[in-house]
PDB file of N, CA and C in Angstrom:
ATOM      1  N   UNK A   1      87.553 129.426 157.564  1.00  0.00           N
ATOM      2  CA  UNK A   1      88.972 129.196 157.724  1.00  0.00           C
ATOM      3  C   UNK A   1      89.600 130.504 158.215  1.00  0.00           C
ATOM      4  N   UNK A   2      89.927 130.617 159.470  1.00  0.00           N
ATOM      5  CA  UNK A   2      90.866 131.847 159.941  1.00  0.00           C
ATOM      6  C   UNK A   2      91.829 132.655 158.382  1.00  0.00           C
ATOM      7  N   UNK A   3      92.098 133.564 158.453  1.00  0.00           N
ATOM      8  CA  UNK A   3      92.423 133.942 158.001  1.00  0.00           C
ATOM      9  C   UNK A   3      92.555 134.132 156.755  1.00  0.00           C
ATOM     10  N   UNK A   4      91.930 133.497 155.960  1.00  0.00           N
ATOM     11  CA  UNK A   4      91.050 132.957 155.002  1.00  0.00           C
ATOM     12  C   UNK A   4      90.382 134.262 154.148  1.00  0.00           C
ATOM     13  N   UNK A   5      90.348 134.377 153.198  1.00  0.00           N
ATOM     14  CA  UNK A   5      89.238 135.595 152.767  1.00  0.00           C
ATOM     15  C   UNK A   5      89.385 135.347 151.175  1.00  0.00           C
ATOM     16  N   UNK A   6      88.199 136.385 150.196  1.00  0.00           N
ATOM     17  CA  UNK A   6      87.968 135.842 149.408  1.00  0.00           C
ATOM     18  C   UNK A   6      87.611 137.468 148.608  1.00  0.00           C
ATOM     19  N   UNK A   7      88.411 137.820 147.597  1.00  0.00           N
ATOM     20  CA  UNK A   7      88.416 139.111 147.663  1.00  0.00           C
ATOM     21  C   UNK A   7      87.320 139.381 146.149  1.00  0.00           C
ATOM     22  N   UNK A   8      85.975 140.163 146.198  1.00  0.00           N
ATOM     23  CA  UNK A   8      85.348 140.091 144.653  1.00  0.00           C
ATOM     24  C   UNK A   8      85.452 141.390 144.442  1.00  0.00           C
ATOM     25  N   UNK A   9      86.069 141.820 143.358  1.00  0.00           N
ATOM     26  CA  UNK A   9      86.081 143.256 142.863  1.00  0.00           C
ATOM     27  C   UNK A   9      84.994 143.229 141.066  1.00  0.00           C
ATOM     28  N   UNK A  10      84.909 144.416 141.106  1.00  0.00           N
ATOM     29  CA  UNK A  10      84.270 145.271 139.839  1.00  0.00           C
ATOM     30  C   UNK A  10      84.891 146.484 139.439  1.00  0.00           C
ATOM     31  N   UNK A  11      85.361 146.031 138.270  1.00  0.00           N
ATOM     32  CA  UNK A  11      86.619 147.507 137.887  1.00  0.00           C
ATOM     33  C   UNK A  11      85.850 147.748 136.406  1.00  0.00           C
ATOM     34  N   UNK A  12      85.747 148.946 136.600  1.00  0.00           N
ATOM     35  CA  UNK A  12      85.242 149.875 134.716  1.00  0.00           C
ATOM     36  C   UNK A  12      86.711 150.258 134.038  1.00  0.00           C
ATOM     37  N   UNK A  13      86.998 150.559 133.058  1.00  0.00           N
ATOM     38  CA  UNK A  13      87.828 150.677 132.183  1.00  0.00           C
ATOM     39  C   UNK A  13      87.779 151.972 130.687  1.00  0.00           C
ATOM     40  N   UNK A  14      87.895 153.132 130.825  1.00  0.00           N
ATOM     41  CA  UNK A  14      87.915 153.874 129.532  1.00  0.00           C
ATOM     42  C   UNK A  14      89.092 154.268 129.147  1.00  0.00           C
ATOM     43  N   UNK A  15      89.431 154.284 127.796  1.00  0.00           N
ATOM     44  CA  UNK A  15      90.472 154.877 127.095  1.00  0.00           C
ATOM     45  C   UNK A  15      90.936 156.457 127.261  1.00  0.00           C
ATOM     46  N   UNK A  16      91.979 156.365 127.659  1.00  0.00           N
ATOM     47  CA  UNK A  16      92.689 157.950 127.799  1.00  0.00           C
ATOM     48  C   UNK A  16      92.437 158.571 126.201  1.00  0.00           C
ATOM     49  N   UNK A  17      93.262 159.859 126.176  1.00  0.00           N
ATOM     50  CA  UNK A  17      92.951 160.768 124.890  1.00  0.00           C
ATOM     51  C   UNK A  17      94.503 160.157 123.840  1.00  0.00           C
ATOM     52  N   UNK A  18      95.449 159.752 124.479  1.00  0.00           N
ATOM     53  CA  UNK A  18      96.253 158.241 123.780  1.00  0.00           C
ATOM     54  C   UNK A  18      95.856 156.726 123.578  1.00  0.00           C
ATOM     55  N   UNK A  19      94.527 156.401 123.948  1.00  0.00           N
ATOM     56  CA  UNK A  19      94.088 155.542 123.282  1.00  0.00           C
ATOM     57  C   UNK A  19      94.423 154.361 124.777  1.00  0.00           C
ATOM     58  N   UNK A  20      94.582 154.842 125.708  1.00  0.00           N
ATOM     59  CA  UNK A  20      95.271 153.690 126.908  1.00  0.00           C
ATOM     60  C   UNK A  20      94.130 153.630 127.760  1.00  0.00           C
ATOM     61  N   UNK A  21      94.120 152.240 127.975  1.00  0.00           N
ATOM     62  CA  UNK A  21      92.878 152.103 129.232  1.00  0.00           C
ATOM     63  C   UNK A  21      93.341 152.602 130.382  1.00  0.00           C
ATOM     64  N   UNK A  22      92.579 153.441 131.112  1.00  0.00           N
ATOM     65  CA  UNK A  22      92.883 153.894 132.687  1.00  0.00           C
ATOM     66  C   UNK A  22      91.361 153.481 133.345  1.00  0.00           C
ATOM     67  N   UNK A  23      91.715 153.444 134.686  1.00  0.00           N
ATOM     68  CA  UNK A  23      90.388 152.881 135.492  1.00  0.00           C
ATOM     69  C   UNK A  23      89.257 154.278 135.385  1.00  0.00           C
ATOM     70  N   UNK A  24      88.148 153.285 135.378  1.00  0.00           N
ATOM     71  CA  UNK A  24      87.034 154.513 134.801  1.00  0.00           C
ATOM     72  C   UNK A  24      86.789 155.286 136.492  1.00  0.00           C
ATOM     73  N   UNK A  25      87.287 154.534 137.168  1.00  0.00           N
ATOM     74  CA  UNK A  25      86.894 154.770 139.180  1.00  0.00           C
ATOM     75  C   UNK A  25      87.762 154.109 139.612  1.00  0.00           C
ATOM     76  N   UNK A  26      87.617 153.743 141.252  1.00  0.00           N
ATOM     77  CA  UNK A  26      87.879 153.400 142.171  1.00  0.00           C
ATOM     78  C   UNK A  26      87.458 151.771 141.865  1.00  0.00           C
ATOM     79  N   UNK A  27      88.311 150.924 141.915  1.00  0.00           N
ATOM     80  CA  UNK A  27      87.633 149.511 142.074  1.00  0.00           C
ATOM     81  C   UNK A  27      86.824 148.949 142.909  1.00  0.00           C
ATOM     82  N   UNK A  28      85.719 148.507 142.663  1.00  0.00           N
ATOM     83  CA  UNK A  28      84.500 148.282 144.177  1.00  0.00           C
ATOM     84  C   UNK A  28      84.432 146.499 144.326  1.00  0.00           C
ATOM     85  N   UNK A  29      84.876 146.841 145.641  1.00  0.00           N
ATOM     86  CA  UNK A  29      84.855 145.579 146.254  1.00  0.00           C
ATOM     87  C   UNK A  29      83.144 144.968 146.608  1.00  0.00           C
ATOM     88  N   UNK A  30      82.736 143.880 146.174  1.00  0.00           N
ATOM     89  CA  UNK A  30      81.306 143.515 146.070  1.00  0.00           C
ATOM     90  C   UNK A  30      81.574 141.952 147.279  1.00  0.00           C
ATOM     91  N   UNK A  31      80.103 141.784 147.547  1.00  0.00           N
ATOM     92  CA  UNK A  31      79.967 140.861 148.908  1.00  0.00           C
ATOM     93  C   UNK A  31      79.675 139.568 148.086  1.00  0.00           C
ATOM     94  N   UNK A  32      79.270 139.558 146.778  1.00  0.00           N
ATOM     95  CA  UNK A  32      79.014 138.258 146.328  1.00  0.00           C
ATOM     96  C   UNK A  32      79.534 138.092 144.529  1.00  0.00           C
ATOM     97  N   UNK A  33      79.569 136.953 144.184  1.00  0.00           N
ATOM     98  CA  UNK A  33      80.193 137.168 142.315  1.00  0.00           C
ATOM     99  C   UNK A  33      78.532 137.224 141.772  1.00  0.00           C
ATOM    100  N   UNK A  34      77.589 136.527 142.615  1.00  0.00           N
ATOM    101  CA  UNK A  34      76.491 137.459 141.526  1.00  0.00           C
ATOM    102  C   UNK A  34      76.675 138.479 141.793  1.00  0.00           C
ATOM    103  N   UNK A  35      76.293 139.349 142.760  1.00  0.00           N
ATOM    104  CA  UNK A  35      76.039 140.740 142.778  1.00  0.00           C
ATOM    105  C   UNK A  35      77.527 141.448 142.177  1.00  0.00           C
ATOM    106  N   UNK A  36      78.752 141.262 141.782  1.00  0.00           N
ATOM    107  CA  UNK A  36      79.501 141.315 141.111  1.00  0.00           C
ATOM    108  C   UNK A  36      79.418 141.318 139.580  1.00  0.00           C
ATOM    109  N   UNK A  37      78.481 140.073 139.302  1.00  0.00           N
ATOM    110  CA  UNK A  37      78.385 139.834 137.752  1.00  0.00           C
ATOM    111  C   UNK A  37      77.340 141.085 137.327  1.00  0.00           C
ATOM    112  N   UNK A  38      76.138 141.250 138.503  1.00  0.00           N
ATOM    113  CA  UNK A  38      75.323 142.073 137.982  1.00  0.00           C
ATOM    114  C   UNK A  38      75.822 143.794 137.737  1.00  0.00           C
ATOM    115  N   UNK A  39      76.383 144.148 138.960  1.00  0.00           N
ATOM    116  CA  UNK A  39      76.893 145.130 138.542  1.00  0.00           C
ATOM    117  C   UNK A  39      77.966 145.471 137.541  1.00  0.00           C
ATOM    118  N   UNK A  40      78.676 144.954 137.193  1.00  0.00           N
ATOM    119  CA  UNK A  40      79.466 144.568 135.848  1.00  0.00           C
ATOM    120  C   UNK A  40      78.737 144.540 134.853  1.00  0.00           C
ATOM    121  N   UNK A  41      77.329 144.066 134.144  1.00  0.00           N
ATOM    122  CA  UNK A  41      76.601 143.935 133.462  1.00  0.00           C
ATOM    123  C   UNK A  41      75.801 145.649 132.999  1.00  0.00           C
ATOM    124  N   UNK A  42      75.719 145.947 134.733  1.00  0.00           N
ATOM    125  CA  UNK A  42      74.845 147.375 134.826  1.00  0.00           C
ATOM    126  C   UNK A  42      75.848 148.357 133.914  1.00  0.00           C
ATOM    127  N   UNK A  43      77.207 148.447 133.882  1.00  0.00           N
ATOM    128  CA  UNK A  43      78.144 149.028 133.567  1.00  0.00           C
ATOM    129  C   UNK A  43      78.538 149.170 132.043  1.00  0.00           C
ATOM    130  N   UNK A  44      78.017 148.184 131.634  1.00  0.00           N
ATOM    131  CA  UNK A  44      78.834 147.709 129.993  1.00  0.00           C
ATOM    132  C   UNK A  44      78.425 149.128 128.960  1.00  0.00           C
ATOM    133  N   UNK A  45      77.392 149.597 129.204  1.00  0.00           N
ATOM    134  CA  UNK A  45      77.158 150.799 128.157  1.00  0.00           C
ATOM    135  C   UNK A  45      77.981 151.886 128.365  1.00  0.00           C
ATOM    136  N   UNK A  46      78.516 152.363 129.512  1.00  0.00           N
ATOM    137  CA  UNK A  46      78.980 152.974 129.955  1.00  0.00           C
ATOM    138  C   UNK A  46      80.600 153.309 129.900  1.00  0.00           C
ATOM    139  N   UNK A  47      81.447 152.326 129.391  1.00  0.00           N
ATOM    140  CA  UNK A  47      82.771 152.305 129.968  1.00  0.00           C
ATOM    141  C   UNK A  47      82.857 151.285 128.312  1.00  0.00           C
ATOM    142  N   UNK A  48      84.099 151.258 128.201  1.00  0.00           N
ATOM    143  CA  UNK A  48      85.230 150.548 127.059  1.00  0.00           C
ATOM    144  C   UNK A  48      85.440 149.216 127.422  1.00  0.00           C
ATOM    145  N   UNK A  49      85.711 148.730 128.874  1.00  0.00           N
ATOM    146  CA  UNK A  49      85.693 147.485 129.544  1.00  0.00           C
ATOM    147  C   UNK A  49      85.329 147.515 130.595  1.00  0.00           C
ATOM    148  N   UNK A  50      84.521 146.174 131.210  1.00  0.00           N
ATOM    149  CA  UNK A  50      83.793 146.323 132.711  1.00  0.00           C
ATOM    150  C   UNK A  50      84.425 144.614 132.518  1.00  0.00           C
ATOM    151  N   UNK A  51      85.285 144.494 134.405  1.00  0.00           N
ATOM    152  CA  UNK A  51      85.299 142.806 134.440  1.00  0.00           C
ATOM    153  C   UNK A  51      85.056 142.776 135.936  1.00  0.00           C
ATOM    154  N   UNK A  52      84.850 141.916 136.501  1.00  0.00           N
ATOM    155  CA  UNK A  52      84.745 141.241 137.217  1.00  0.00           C
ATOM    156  C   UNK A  52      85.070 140.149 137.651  1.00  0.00           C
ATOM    157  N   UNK A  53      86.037 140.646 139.266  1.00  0.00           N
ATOM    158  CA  UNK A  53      87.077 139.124 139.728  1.00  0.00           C
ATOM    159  C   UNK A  53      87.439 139.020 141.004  1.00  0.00           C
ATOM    160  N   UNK A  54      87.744 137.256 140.974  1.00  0.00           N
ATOM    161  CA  UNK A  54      87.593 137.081 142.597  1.00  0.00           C
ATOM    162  C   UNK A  54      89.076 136.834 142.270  1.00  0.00           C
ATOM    163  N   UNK A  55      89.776 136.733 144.220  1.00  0.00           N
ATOM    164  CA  UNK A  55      90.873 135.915 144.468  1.00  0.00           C
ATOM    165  C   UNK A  55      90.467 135.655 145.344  1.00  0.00           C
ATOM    166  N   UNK A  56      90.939 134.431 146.179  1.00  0.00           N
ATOM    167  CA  UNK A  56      91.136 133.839 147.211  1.00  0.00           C
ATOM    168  C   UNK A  56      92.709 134.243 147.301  1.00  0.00           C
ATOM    169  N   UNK A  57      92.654 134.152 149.208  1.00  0.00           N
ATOM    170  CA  UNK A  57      93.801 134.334 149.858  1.00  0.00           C
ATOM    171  C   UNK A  57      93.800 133.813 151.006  1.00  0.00           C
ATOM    172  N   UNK A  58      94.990 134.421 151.664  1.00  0.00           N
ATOM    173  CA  UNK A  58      95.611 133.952 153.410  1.00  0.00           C
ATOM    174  C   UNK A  58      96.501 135.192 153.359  1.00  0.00           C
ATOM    175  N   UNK A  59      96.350 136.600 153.881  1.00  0.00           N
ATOM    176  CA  UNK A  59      97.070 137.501 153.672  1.00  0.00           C
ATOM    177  C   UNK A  59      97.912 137.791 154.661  1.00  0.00           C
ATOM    178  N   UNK A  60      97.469 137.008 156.065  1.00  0.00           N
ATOM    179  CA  UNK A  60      98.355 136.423 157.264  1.00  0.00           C
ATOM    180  C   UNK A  60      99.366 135.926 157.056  1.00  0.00           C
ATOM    181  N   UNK A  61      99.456 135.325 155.925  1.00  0.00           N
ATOM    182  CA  UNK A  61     101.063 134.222 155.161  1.00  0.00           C
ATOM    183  C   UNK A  61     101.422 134.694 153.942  1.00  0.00           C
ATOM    184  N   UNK A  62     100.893 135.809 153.713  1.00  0.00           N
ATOM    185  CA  UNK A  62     101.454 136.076 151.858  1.00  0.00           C
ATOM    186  C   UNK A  62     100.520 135.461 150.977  1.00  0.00           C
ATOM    187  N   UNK A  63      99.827 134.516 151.016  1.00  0.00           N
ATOM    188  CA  UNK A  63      99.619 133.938 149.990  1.00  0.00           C
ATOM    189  C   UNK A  63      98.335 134.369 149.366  1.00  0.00           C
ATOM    190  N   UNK A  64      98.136 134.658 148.093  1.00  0.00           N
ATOM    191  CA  UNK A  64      97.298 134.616 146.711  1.00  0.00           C
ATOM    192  C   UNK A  64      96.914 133.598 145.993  1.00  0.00           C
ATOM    193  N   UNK A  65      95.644 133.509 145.476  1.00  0.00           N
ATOM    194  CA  UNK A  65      95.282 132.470 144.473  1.00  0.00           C
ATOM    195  C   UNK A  65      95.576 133.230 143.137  1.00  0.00           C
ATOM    196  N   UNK A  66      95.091 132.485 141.781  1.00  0.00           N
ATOM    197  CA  UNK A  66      95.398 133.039 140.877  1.00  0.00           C
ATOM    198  C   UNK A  66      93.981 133.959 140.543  1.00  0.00           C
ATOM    199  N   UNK A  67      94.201 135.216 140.053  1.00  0.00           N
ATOM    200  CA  UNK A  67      92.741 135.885 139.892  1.00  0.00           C
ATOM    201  C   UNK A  67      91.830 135.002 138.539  1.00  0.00           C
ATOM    202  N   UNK A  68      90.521 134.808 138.774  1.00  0.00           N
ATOM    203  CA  UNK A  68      89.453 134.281 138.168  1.00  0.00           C
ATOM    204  C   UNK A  68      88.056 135.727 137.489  1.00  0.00           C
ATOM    205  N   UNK A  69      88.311 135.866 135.763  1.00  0.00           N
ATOM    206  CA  UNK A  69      87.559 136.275 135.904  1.00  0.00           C
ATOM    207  C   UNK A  69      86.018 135.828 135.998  1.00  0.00           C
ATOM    208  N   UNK A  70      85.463 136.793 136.523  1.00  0.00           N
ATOM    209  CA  UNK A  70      83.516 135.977 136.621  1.00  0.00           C
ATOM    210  C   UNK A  70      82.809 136.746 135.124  1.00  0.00           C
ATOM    211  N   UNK A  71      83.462 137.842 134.901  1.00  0.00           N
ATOM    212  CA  UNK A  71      82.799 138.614 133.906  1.00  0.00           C
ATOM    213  C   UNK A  71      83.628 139.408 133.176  1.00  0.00           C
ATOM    214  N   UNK A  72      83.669 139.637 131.753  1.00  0.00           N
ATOM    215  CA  UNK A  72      83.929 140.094 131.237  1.00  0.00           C
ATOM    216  C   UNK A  72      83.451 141.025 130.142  1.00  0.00           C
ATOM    217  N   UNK A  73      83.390 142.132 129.719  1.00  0.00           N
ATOM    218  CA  UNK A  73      82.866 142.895 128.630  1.00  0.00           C
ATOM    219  C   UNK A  73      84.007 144.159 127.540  1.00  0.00           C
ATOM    220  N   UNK A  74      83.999 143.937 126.571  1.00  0.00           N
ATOM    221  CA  UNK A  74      84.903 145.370 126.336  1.00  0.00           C
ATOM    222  C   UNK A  74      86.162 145.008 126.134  1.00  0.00           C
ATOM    223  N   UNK A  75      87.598 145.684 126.355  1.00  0.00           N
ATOM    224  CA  UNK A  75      88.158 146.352 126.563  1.00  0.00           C
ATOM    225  C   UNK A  75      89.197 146.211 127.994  1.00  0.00           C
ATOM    226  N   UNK A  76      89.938 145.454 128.706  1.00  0.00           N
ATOM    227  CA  UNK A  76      90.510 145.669 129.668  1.00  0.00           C
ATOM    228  C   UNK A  76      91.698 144.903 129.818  1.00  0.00           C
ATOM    229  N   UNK A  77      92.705 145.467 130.818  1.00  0.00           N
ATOM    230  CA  UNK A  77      93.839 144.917 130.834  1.00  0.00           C
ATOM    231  C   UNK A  77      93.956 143.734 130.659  1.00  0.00           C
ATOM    232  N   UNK A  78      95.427 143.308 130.928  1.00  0.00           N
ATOM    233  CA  UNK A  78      95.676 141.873 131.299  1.00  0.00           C
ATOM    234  C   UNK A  78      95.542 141.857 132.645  1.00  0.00           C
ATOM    235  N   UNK A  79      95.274 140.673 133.027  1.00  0.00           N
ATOM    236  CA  UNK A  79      95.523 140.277 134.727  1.00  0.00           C
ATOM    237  C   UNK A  79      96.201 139.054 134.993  1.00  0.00           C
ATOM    238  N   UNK A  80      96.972 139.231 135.817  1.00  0.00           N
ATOM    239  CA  UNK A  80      97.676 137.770 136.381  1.00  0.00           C
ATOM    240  C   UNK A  80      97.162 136.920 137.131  1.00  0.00           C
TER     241      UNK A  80
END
């Protein structure tokens, strides 16, 4: 579908020295939700929260789906 895209990220999560989650990195955009789930998985010892999530979009028109997580572990924000 033109314009069409399908966005999968992997975000880590550790607690500041106030007790607040800040991103453990850079959020990494992944080519598939397995290879998403796995690296999310690789992560969990490491970090306070590891999730993993897709959206679908049309960023040609504005439009967003609602975010879906694929994985979850830990510790991490809310998401809309």
């Amino acid at each position: 579908m033109p314009g069409h895209r399908k966005l999968i990220v992997v975000e880590a999560f550790d607690r500041n020295e106030k007790g607040e989650l800040i991103s453990a990195s850079e959020p990494r955009r992944m080519q598939s939700e397995a290879a998403a789930i796995y690296q999310a998985q690789t992560l969990i010892n490491d970090h306070d929260g590891v999730v993993a999530w897709s959206r679908e979009g049309q960023p040609g028109i504005g439009e967003e789906g609602p975010t879906i997580i694929l994985f979850q572990c830990g510790d991490i924000p809310e998401f809309e």
